[in-house]
Protein backbone atom coordinates (compact mmCIF):
# COMPACT_ATOMS: atom_id res chain seq x y z
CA UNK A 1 -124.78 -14.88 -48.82
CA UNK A 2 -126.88 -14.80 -52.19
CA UNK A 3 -125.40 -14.63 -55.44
CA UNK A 4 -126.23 -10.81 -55.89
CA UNK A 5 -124.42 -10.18 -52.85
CA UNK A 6 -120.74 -12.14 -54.19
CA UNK A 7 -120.86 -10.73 -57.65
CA UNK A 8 -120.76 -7.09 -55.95
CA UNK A 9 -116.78 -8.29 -54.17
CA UNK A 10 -115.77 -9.77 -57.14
CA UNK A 11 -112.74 -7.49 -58.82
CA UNK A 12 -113.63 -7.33 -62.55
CA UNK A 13 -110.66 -5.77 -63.99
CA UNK A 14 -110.08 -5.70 -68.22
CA UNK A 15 -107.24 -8.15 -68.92
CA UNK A 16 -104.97 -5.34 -70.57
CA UNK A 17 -104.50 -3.75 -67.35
CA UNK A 18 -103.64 -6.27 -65.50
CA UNK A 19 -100.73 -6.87 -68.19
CA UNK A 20 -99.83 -3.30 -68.67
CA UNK A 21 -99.34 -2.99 -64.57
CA UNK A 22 -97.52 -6.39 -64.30
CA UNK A 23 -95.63 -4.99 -67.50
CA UNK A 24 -94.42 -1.77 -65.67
CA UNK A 25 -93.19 -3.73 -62.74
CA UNK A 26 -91.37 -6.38 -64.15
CA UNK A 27 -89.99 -3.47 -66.09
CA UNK A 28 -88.56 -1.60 -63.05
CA UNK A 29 -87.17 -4.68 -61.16
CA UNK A 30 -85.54 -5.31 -64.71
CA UNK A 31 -84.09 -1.76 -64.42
CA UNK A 32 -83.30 -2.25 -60.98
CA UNK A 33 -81.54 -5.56 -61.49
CA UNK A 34 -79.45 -4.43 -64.61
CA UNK A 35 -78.78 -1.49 -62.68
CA UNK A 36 -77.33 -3.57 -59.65
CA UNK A 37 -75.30 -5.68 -61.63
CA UNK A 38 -73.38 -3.17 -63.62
CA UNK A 39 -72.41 -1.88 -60.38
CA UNK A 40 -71.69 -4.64 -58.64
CA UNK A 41 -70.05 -6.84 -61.15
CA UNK A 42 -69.30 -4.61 -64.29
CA UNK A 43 -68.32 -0.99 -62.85
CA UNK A 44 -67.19 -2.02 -59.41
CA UNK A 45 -65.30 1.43 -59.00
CA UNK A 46 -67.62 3.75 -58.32
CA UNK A 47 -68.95 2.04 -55.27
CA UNK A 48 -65.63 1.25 -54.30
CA UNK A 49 -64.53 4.36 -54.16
CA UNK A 50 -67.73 5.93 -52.38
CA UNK A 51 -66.91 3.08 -49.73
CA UNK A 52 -63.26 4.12 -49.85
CA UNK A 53 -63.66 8.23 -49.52
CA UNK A 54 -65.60 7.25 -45.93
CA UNK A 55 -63.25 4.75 -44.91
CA UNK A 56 -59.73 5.46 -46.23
CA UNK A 57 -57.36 8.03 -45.89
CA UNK A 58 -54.35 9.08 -46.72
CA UNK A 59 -52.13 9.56 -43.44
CA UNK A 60 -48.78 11.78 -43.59
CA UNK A 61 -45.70 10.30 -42.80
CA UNK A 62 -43.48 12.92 -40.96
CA UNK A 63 -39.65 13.22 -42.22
CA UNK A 64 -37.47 12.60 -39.65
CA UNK A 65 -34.99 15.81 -39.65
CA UNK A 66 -31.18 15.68 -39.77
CA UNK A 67 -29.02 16.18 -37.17
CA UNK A 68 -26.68 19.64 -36.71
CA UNK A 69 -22.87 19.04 -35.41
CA UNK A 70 -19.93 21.00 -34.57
CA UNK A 71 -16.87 19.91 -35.90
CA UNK A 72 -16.29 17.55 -33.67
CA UNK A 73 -19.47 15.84 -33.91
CA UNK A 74 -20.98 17.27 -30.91
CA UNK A 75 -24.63 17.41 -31.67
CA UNK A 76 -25.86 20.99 -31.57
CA UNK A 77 -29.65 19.49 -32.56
CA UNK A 78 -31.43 16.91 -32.72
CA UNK A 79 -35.25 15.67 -33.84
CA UNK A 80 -37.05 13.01 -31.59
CA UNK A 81 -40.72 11.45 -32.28
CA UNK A 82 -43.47 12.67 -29.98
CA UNK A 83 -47.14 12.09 -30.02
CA UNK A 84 -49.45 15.24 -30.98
CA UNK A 85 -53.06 15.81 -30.17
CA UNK A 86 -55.84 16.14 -32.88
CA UNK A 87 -59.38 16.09 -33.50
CA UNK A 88 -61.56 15.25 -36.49
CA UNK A 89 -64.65 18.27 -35.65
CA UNK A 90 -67.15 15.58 -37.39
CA UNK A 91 -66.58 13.06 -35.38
CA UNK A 92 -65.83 14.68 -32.04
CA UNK A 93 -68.44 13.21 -29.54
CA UNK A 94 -67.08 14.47 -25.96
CA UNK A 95 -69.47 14.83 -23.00
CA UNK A 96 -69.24 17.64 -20.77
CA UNK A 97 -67.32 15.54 -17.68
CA UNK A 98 -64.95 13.83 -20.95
CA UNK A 99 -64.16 17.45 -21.81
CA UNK A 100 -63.01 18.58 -18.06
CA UNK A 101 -60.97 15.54 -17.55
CA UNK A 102 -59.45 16.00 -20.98
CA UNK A 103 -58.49 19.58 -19.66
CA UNK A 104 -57.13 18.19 -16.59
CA UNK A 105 -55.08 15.53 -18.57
CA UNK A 106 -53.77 18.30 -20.46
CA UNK A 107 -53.17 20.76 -18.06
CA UNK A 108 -55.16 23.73 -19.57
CA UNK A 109 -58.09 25.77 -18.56
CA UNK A 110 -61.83 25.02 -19.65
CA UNK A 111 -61.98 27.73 -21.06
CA UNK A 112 -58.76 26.99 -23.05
CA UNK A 113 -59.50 23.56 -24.24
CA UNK A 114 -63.25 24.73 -25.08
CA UNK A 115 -61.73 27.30 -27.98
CA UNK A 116 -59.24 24.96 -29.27
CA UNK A 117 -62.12 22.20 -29.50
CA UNK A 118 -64.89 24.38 -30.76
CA UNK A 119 -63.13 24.87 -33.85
CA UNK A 120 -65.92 24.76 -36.72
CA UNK A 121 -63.50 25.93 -39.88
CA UNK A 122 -61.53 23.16 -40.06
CA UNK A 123 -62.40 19.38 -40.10
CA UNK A 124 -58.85 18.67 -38.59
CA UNK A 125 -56.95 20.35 -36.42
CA UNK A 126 -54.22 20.44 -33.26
CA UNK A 127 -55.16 20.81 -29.59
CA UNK A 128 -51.95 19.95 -28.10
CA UNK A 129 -48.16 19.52 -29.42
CA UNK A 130 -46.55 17.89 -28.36
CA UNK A 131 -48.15 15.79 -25.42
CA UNK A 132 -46.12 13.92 -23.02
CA UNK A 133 -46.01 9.61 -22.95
CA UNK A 134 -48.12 9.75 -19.69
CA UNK A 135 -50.43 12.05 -21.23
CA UNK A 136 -50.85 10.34 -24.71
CA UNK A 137 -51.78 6.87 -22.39
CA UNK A 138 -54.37 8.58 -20.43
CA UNK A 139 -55.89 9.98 -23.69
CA UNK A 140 -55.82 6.83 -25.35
CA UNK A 141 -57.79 4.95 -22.38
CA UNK A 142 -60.50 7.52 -22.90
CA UNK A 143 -61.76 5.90 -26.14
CA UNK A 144 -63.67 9.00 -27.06
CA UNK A 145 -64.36 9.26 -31.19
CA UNK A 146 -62.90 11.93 -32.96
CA UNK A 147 -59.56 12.53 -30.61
CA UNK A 148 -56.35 10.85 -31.90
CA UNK A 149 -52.54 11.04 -31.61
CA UNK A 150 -50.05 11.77 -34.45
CA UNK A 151 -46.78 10.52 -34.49
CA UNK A 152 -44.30 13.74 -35.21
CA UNK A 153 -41.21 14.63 -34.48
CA UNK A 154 -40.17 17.26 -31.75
CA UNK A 155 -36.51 19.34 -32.06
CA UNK A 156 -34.13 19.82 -29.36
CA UNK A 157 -30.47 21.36 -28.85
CA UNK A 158 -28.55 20.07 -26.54
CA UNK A 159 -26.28 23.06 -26.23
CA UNK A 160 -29.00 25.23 -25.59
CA UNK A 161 -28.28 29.20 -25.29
CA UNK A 162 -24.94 28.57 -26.06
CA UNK A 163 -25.15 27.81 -29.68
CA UNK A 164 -28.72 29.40 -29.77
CA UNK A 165 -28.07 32.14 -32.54
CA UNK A 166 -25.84 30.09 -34.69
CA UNK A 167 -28.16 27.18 -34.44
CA UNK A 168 -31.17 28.73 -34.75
CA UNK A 169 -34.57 27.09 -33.92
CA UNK A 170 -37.54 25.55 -35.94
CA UNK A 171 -41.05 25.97 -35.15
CA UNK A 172 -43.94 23.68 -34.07
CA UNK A 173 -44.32 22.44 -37.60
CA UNK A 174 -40.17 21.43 -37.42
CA UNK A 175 -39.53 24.40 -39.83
CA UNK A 176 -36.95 26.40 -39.43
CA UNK A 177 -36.94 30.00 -38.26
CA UNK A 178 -33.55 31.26 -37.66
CA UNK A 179 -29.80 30.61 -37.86
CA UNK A 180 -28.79 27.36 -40.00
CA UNK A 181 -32.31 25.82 -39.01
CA UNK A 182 -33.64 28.02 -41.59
CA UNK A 183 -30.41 28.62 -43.63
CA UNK A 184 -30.50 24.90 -44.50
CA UNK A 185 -34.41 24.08 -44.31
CA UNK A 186 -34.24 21.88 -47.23
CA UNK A 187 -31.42 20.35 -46.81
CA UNK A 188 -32.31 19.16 -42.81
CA UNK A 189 -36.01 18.80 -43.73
CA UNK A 190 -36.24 15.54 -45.44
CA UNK A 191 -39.49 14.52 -47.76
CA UNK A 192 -42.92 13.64 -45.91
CA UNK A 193 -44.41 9.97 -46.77
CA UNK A 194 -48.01 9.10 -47.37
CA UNK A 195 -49.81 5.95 -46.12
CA UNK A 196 -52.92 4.27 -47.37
CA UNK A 197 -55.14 3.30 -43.59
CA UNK A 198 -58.53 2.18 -43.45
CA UNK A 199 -60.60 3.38 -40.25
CA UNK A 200 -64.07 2.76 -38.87
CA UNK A 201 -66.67 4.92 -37.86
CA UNK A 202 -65.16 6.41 -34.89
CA UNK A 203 -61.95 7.16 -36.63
CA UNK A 204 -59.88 4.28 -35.34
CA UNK A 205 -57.28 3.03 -37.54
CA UNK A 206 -58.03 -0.98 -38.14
CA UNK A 207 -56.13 -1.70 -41.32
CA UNK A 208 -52.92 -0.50 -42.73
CA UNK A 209 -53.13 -0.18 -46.50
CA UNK A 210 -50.15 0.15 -48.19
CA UNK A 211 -47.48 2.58 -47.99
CA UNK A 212 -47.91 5.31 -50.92
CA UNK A 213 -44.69 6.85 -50.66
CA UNK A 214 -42.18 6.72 -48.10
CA UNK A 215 -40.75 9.29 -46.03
CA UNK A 216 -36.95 10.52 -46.69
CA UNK A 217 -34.86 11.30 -43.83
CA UNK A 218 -32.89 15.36 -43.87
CA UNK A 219 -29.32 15.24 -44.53
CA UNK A 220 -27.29 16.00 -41.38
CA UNK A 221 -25.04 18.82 -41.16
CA UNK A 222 -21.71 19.55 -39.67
CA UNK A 223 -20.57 23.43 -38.60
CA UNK A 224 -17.07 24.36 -38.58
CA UNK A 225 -18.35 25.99 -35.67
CA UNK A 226 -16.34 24.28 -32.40
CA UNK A 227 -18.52 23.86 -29.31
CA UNK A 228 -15.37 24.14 -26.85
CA UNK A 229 -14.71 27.46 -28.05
CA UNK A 230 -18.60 28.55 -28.71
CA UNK A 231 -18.89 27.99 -24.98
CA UNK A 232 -16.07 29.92 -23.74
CA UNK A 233 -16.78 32.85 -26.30
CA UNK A 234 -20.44 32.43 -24.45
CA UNK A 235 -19.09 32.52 -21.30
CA UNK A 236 -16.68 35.61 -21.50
CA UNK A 237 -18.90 37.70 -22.99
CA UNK A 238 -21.63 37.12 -20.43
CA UNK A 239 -18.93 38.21 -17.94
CA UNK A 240 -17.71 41.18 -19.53
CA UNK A 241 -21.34 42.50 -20.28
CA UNK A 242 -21.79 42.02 -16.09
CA UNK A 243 -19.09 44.06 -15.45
CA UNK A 244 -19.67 46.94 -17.80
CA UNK A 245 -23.48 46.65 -17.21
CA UNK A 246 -24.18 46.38 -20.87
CA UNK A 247 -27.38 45.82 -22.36
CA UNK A 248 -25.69 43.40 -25.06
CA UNK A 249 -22.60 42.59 -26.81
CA UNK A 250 -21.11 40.06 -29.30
CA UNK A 251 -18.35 38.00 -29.99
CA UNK A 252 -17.07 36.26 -33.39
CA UNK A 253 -14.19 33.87 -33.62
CA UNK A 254 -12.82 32.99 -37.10
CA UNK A 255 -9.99 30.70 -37.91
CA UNK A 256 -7.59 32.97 -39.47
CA UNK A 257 -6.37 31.04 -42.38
CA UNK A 258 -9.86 29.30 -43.63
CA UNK A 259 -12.31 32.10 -42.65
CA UNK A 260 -14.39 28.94 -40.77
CA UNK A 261 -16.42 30.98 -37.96
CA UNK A 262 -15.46 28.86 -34.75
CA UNK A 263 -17.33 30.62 -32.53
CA UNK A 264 -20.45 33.34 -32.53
CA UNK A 265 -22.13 34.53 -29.49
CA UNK A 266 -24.81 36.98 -29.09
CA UNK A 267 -26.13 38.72 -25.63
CA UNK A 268 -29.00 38.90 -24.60
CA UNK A 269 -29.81 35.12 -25.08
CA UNK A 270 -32.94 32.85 -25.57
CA UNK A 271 -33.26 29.13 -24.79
CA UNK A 272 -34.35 27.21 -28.28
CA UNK A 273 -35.74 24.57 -26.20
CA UNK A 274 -38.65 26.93 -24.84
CA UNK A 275 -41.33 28.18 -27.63
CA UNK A 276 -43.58 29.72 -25.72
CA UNK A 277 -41.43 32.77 -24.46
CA UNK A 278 -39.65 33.96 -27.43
CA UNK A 279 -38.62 37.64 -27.35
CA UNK A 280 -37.69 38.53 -30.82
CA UNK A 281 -34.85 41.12 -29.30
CA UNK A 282 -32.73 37.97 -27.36
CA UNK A 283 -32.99 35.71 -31.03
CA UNK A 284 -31.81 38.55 -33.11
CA UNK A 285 -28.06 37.85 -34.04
CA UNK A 286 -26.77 40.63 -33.45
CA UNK A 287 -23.24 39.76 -34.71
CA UNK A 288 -24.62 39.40 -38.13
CA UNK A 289 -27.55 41.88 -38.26
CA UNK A 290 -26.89 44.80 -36.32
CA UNK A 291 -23.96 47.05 -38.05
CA UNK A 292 -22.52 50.18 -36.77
CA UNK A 293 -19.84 53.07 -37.61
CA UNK A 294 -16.72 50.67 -36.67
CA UNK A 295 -14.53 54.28 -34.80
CA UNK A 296 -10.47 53.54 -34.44
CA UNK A 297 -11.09 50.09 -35.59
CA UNK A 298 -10.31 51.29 -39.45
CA UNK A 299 -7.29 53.04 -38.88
CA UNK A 300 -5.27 49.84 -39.52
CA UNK A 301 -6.78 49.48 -43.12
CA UNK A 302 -5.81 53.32 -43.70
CA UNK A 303 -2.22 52.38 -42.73
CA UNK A 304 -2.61 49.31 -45.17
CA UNK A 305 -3.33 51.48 -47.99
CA UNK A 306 -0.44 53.88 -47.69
CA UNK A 307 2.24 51.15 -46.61
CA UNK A 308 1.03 48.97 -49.43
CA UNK A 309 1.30 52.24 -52.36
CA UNK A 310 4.76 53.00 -50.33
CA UNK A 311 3.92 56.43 -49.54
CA UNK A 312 5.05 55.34 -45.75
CA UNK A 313 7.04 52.73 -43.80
CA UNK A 314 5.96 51.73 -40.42
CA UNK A 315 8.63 53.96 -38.73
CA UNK A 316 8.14 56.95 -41.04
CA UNK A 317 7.61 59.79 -38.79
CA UNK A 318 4.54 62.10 -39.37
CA UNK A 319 4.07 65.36 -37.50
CA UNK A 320 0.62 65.27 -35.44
CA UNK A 321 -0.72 68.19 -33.43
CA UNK A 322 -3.20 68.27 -31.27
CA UNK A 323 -5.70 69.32 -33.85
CA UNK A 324 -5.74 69.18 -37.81
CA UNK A 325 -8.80 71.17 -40.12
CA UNK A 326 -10.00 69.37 -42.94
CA UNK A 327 -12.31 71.55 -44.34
CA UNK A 328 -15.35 73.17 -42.00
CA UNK A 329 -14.32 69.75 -39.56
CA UNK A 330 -11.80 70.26 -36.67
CA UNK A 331 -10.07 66.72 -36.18
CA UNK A 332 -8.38 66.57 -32.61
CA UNK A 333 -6.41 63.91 -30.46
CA UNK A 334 -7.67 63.40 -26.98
CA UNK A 335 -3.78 62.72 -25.88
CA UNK A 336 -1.61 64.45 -28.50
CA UNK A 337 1.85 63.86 -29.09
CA UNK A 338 3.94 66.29 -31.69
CA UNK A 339 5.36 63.32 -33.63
CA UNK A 340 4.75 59.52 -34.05
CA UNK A 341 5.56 56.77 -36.65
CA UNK A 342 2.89 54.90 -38.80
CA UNK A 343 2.93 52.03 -36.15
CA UNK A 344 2.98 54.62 -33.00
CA UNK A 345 -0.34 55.98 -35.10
CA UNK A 346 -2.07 52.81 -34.94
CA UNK A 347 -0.89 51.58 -31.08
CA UNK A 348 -2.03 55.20 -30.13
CA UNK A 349 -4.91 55.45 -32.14
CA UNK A 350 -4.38 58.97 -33.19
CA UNK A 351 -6.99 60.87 -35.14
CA UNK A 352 -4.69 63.37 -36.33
CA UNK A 353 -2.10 60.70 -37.57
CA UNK A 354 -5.08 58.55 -39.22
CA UNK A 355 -6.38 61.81 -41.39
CA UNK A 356 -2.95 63.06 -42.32
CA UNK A 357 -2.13 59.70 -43.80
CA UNK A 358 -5.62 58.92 -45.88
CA UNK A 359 -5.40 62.54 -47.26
CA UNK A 360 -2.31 61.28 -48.39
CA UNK A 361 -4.70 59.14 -50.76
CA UNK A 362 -7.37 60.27 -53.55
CA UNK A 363 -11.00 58.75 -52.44
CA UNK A 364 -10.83 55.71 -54.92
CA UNK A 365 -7.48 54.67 -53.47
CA UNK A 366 -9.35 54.52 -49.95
CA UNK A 367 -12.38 53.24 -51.23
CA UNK A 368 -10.76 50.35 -52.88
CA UNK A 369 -8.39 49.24 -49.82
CA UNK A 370 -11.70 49.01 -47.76
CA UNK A 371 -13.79 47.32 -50.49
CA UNK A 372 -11.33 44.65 -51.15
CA UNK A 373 -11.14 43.94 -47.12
CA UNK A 374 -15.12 43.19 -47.50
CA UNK A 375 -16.58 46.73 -46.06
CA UNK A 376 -20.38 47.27 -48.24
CA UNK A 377 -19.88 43.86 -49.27
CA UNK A 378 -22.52 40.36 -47.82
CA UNK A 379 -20.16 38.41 -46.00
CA UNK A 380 -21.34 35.44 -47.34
CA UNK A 381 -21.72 33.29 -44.13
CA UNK A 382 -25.26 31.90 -44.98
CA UNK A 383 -27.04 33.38 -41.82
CA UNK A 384 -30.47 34.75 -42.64
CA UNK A 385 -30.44 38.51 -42.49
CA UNK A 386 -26.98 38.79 -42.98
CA UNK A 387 -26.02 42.91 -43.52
CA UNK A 388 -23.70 44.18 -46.07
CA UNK A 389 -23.49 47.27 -43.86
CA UNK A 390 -22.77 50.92 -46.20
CA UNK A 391 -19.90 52.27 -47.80
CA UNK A 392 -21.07 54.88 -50.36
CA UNK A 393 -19.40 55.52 -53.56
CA UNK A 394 -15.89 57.29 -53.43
CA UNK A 395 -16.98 59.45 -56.41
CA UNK A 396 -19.29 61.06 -53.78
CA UNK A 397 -17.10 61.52 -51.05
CA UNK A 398 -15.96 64.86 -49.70
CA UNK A 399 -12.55 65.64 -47.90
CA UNK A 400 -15.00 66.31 -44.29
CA UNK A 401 -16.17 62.60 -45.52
CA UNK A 402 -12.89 61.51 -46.17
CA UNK A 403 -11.77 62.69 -43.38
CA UNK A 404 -13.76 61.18 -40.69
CA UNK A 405 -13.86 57.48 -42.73
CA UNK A 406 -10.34 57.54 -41.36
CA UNK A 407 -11.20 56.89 -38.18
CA UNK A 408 -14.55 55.12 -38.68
CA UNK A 409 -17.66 57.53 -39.08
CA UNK A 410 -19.15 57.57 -42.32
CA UNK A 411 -19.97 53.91 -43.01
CA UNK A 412 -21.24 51.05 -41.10
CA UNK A 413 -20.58 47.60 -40.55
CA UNK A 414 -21.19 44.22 -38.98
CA UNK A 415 -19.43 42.33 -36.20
CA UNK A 416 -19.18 39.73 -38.58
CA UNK A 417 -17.55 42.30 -41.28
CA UNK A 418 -15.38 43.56 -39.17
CA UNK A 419 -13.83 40.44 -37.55
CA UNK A 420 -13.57 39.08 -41.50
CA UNK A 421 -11.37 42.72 -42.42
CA UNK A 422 -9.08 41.94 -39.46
CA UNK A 423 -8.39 38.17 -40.97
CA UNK A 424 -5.90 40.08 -43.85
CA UNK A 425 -3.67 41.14 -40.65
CA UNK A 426 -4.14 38.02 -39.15
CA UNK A 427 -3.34 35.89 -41.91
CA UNK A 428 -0.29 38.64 -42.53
């Protein structure tokens, strides 16, 4: 090689540029360096906390719910922890054999388990609640990213459809729905914890963090309600609706000198400890809900209200005929007799004698005897849906309407009313 030939390789670059690009570099791996450490060593949180919104969450801690009683302490329901099945959609990696042996584990159709686990609008979500132990084992062995079990708790009542209306029921989330379950949701519900867990890539939980707050147990509660009776109101009122061939009945049992309901029963019945067939007509309480025109069942309050203003004494005599016009309306006796006394009214149930006896009174005086024995009033027993029934304004009242309150048409009630009225005779 000649010397014309080397001079032609040979670089020949101006010695500014060679600073001004050695400049720039040593420039940017300043920038770069400064830029590392104030990360690193000066503002370590923003990092951390990138790291920290991958790898940490915040897990809820379910509240353990309070126990219902009778008065005896018989547990009417109870809360027990169970395992739950959920799925992170991000991280859900299941292969098409993993997916029907997961269906067979859980004993649901393809089909089933394909439109619970194709779920796109939420990153987190149930596929099965509760599971059983056997069930949460064989999921666990499957390893597969993305599925994991929730501790939670699961209700049950021990008493079953024999306390079912009074006790009511909560729903999958432990919230309750009916009767004192829902009467006293905060009370039973308790306060949820948080905890601070650290998991890896698959969603595995490998470090627990710290607790962030922890979960408060429900209060218990205790019913005057007593189970002994509760069962044999339950049990006689199944009978008698078999041998009238009713489609439903009631029963309420109050303690005559506290007003404490011992015992309500409804027909038909549901089990509490079943979700999945609920019929909304066997959970309605009836006893509490449903009101109707309450017939002969009045007269005794229209006998009240003329014994207690003296216009009568129980063995006043009162002419009754077989009919009696008030008005356009014909009242009539189904088995007449020409005379009875106040009390012979009331054993007899007599129409006649009833009407005779609140004409006797203006339409406040009868309004007020009924409203001060609870009729068009809440009972105040706590249930949800509780009915104040109807009893319109005396000032409106008519002598027909008058009339036919006597013996029970006009207004409407509740079982639950009704059986509270009676307590002023029972409690003399």
């Amino acid at each position: 090689m000649n010397f014309h030939t080397r001079k032609l390789l040979k670089l020949n670059l101006a010695p500014w540029r060679m600073a001004t690009v050695g400049g720039l570099l040593l420039s940017g791996l300043l920038v770069v360096a400064g830029r590392a450490f104030y990360l690193q060593g000066l503002n370590t949180d923003y990092l951390q906390g990138k790291g920290d919104a991958v790898a940490n969450r915040n897990l809820t801690l379910p509240a353990h719910r309070g126990q219902v009683a009778d008065r005896h302490g018989q547990l009417l329901a109870i809360s027990t922890p169970v395992e739950s099945l959920w799925a992170r959609s991000a991280e859900l990696e299941l292969t098409g054999e993993q997916r029907a042996y997961l269906a067979r584990v859980l004993d649901m159709s393809a089909r089933e388990l394909s439109s619970r686990l194709d779920r796109t609008s939420r990153n987190e979500f149930s596929i099965r609640r509760p599971v059983t132990p056997e069930q949460a084992a064989r999921i666990t062995a499957m390893g597969v990213p993305g599925l994991h079990l929730r501790r939670e708790f699961r209700r049950y009542y021990p008493a079953g459809e024999v306390a079912a209306h009074v006790v009511g029921f909560t729903n999958v989330d432990d919230l309750g729905q009916e009767g004192v379950e829902r009467a006293y949701q905060d009370w039973l519900a308790g306060r949820e914890g948080e905890r601070r867990i650290m998991r890896d890539r698959r969603g595995n939980t490998i470090r627990d963090l710290a607790p962030i707050k922890t979960a408060q147990m429900g209060g218990n509660l205790a019913l005057a309600l007593d189970l002994k009776i509760q069962y044999l109101a339950h049990r006689e009122l199944a009978a008698a609706i078999a041998t009238h061939k009713a489609k439903g009945g009631s029963v309420v049992v109050l303690d005559a000198k506290t007003g404490e309901i011992l015992a309500l029963a409804n027909q038909p019945i549901f089990n509490p400890n079943n979700r999945r067939d609920y019929d909304p007509n066997s959970m309605r309480n009836r006893a509490v809900i449903d009101t109707f025109e309450p017939g002969s069942t009045v007269k005794p309050f229209v006998a009240a209200a003329v014994l207690e203003r003296g216009l009568f004494q129980p063995d006043s005599i009162i002419d009754t005929p077989p009919t009696w016009r008030v008005g356009n309306k014909l009242v009539r006796d189904e088995h007449p007799h020409p005379q009875m006394t106040v009390s012979e009214i009331i054993q007899k149930s007599s129409n006649v004698g009833a009407v005779k006896m609140a004409m006797m009174l203006t339409p406040q005086q009868n309004w007020e005897v009924l409203h001060r024995a609870g009729f068009g009033q809440m009972p105040g027993s706590g249930f949800p849906g509780e009915s104040a029934g109807r009893l319109r304004d005396a000032s409106i009242w008519r002598p027909v309407e008058q009339a036919t309150m006597a013996y029970g048409y006009g207004l409407s009630v509740s079982l639950l009313q009704l059986t509270r009225a009676y307590m002023a005779f029972a409690n003399d």
